[in-house]
Protein backbone atom coordinates (compact mmCIF):
# COMPACT_ATOMS: atom_id res chain seq x y z
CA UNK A 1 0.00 0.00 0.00
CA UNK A 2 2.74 2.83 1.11
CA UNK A 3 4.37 1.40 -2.02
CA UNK A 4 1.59 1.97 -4.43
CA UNK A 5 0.88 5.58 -2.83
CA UNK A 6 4.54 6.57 -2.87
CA UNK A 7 4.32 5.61 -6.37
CA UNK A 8 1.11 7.92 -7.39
CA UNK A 9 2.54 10.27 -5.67
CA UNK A 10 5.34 10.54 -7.77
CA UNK A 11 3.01 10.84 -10.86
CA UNK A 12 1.13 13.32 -9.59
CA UNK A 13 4.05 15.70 -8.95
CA UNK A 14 5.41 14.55 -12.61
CA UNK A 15 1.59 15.06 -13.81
CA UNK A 16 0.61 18.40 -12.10
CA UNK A 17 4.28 20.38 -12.78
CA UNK A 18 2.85 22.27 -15.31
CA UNK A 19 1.21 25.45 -14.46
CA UNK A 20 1.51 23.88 -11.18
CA UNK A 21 5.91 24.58 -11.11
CA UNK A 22 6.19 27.82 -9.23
CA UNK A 23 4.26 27.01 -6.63
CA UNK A 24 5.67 23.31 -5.95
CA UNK A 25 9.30 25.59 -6.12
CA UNK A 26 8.39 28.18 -3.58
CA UNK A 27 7.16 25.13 -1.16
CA UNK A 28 10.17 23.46 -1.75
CA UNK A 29 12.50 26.71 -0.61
CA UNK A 30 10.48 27.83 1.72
CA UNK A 31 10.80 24.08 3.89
CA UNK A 32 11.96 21.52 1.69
CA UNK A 33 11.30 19.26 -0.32
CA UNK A 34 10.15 16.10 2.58
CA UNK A 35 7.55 18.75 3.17
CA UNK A 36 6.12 18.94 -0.31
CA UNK A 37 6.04 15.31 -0.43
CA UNK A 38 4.54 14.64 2.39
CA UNK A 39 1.93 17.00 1.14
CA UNK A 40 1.59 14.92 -2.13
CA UNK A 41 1.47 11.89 -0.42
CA UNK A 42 -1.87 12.80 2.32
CA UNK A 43 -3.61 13.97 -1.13
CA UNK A 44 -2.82 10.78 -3.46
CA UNK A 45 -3.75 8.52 0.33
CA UNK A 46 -6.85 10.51 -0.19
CA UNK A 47 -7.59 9.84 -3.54
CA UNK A 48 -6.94 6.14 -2.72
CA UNK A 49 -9.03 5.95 0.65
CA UNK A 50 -11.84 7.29 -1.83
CA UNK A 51 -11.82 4.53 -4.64
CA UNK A 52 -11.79 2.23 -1.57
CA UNK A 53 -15.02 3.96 -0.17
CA UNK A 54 -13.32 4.96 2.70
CA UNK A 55 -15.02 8.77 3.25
CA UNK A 56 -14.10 9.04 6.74
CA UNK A 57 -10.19 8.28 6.33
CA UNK A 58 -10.24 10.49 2.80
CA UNK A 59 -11.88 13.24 4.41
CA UNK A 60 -8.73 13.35 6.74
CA UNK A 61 -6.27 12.60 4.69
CA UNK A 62 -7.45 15.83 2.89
CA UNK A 63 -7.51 17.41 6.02
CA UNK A 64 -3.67 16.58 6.69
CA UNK A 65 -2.70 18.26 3.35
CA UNK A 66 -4.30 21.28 4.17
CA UNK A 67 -2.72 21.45 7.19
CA UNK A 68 0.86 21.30 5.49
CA UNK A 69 -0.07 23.65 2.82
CA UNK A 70 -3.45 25.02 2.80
CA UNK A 71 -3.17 27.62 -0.58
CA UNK A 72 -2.38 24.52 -2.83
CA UNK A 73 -4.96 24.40 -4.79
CA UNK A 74 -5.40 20.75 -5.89
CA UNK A 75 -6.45 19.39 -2.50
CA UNK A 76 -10.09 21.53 -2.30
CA UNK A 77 -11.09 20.03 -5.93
CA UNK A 78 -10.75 16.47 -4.10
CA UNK A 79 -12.77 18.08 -1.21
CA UNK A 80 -15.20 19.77 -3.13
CA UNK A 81 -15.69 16.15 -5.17
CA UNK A 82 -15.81 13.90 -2.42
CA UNK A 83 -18.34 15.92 -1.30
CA UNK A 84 -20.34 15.96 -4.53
CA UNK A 85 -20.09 12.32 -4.28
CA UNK A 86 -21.72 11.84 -0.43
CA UNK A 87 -24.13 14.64 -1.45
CA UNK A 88 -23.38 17.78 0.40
CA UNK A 89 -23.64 19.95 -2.39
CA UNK A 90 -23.40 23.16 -0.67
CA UNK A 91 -19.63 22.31 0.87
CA UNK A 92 -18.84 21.06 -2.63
CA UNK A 93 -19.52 24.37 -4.30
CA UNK A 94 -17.70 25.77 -1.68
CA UNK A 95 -14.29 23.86 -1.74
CA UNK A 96 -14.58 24.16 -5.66
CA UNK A 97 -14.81 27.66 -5.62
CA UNK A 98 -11.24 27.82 -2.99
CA UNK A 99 -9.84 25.40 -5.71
CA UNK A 100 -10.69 28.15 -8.25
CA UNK A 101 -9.85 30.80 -6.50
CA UNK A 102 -6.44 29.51 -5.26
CA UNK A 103 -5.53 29.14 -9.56
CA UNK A 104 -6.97 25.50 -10.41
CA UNK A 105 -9.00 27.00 -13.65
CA UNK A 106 -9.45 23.84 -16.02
CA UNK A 107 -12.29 21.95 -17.83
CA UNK A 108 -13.27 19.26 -14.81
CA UNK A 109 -13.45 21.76 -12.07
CA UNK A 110 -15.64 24.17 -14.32
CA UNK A 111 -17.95 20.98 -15.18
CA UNK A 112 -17.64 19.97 -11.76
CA UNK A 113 -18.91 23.03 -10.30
CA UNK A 114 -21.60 23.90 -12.59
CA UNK A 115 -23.01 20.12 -11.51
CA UNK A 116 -23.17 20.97 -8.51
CA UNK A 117 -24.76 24.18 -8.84
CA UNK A 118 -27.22 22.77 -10.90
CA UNK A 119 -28.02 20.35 -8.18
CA UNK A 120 -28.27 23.71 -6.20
CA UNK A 121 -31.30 25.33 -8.71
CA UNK A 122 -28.48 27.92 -9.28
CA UNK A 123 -29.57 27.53 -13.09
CA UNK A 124 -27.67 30.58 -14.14
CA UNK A 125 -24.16 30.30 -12.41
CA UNK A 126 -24.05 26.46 -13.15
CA UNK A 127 -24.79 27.98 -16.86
CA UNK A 128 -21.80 30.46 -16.45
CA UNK A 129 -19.47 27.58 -15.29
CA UNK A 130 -20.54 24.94 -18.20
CA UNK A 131 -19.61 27.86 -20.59
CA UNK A 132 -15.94 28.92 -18.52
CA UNK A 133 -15.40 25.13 -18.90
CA UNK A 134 -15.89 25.54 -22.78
CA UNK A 135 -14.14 28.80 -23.32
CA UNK A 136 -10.72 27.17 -21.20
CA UNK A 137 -11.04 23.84 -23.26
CA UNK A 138 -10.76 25.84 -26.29
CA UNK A 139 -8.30 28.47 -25.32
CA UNK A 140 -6.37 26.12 -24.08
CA UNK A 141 -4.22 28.16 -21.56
CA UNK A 142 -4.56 25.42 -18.78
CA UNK A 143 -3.85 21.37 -18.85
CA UNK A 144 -4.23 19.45 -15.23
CA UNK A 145 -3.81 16.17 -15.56
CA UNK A 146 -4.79 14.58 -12.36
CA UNK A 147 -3.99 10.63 -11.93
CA UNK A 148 -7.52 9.49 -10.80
CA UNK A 149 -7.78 7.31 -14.24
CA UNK A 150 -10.36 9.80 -15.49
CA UNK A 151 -10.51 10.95 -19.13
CA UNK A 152 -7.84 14.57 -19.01
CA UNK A 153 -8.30 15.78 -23.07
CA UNK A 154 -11.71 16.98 -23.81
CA UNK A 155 -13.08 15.50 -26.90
CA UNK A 156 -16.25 15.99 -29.05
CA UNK A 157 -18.22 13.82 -26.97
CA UNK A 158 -17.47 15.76 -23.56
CA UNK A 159 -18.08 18.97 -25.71
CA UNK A 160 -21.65 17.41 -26.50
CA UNK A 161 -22.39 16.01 -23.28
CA UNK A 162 -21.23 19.84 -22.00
CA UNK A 163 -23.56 21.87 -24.34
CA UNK A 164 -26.44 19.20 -23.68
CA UNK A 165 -25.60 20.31 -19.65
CA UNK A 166 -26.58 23.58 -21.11
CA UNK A 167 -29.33 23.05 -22.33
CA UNK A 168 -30.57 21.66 -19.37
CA UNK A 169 -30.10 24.87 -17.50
CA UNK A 170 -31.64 27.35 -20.23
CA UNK A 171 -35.12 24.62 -19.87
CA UNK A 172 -34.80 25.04 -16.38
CA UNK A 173 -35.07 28.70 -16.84
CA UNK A 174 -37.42 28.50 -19.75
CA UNK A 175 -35.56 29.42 -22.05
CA UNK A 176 -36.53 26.95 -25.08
CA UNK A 177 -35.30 28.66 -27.70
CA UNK A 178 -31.75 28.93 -26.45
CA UNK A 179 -32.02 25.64 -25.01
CA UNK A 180 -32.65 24.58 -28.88
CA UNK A 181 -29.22 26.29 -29.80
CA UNK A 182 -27.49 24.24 -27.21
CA UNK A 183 -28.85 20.58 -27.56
CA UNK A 184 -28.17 21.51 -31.60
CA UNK A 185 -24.80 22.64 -30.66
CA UNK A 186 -24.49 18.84 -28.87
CA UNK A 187 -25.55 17.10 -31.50
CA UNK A 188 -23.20 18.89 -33.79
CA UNK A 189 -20.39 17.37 -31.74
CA UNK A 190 -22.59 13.83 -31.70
CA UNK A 191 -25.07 13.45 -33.21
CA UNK A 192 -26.02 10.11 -31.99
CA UNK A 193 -26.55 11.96 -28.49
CA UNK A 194 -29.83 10.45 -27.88
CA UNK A 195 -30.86 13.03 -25.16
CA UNK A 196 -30.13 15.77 -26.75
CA UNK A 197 -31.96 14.94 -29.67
CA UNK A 198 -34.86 13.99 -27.10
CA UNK A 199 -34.82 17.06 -24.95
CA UNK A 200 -34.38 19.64 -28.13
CA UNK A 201 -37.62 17.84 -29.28
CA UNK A 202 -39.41 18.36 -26.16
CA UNK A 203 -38.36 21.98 -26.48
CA UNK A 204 -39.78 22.79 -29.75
CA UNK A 205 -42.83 21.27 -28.58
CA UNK A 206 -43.32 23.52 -25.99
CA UNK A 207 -42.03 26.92 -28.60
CA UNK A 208 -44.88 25.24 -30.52
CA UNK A 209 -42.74 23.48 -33.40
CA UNK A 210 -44.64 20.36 -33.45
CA UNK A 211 -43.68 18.50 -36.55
CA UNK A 212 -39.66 19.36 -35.18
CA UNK A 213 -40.55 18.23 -31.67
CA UNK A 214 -41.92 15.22 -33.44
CA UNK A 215 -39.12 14.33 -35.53
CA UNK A 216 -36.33 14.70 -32.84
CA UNK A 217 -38.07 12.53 -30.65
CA UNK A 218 -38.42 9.89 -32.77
CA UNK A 219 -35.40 9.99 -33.84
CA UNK A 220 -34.15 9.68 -30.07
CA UNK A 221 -36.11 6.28 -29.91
């Protein structure tokens, strides 16, 4: 086991140096570099205690990283996920928000956060996130590879599944016709996205488009 995490740990420093350098130097001459390690190591223990469906003993080994370094801003997106995961929404949004204040501006922790806020009825800011999420993908500026085997390169099918998130939220609000835009933005990135094509139908159906309601949703099966 300490074998395994010493190991991660060591990708995750090799993983996270870009963008991530100058702050992983100042720890290191401020203390040294035990100290950054041993920060490295609570957070990939963490991320291991989690997969194992050990809360409790994540939640802590979170807690120890903070502890060592809390304006690192990797640790609160683990938080503010764990907590997404066990349902507390509201401390999610809250430790994703220190994450991206504290510099950690990438694709996930956009998504992440706009989840969450959707889960929240905060229609309009998990809107605003969805579309940051876009706007870095395609700028970008920022890469964060994190070593939790989870997909790191956005593709056309996260793109879809992102603008169908979208679309979501502009329904929520009633707003049909822009929800239209966004499920036919989706299905321009697949177009076998069967709920998009089902929830732009519903949409025109309620905007009064019958016969396109129709056809979308029978096309979604």
């Amino acid at each position: 086991m300490k074998k395994r995490l010493l190991v991660l740990a060591m990708i995750f420093l090799a993983y996270n140096s870009y963008g991530q350098q100058s702050k992983a130097d100042s720890i290191a001459k401020d203390e040294d570099a035990g100290r950054l390690a041993s920060y490295l190591w609570h957070i990939m223990e963490g991320i291991q205690n989690k997969r194992d469906g050990k809360h409790k003993e994540a939640f802590v080994s979170f807690d120890s990283a903070i502890s060592i370094d809390p304006t690192y801003p990797e640790v609160y997106y683990h938080i503010g996920k764990l907590f997404f995961e066990t349902g507390n929404n509201l401390k999610s949004v809250e430790n994703l928000s220190r994450a991206i204040d504290l510099g950690r501006k990438d694709f996930k922790v956009f998504i992440l956060r706009g989840m969450v806020k959707y889960n929240l009825g905060d229609y309009r800011g998990s809107d605003l996130d969805y579309l940051k999420a876009f706007e870095v993908a395609n700028a970008k500026s920022t890469f964060y590879q994190v070593n939790e085997g989870e997909k790191d390169i956005t593709d056309d099918e996260s793109f879809s599944d992102l603008f169908l998130k979208m679309g979501m939220n502009k329904t929520q609000l009633k707003y049909y016709t822009l929800a239209i835009g966004d499920f036919t933005k989706a299905l321009s990135y697949n177009e076998k996205n069967q709920k998009a094509l089902f929830y732009r139908g519903v949409s025109k159906i309620v905007i009064k488009d019958i016969s396109g309601g129709c056809l979308d949703l029978s096309k979604a099966g």
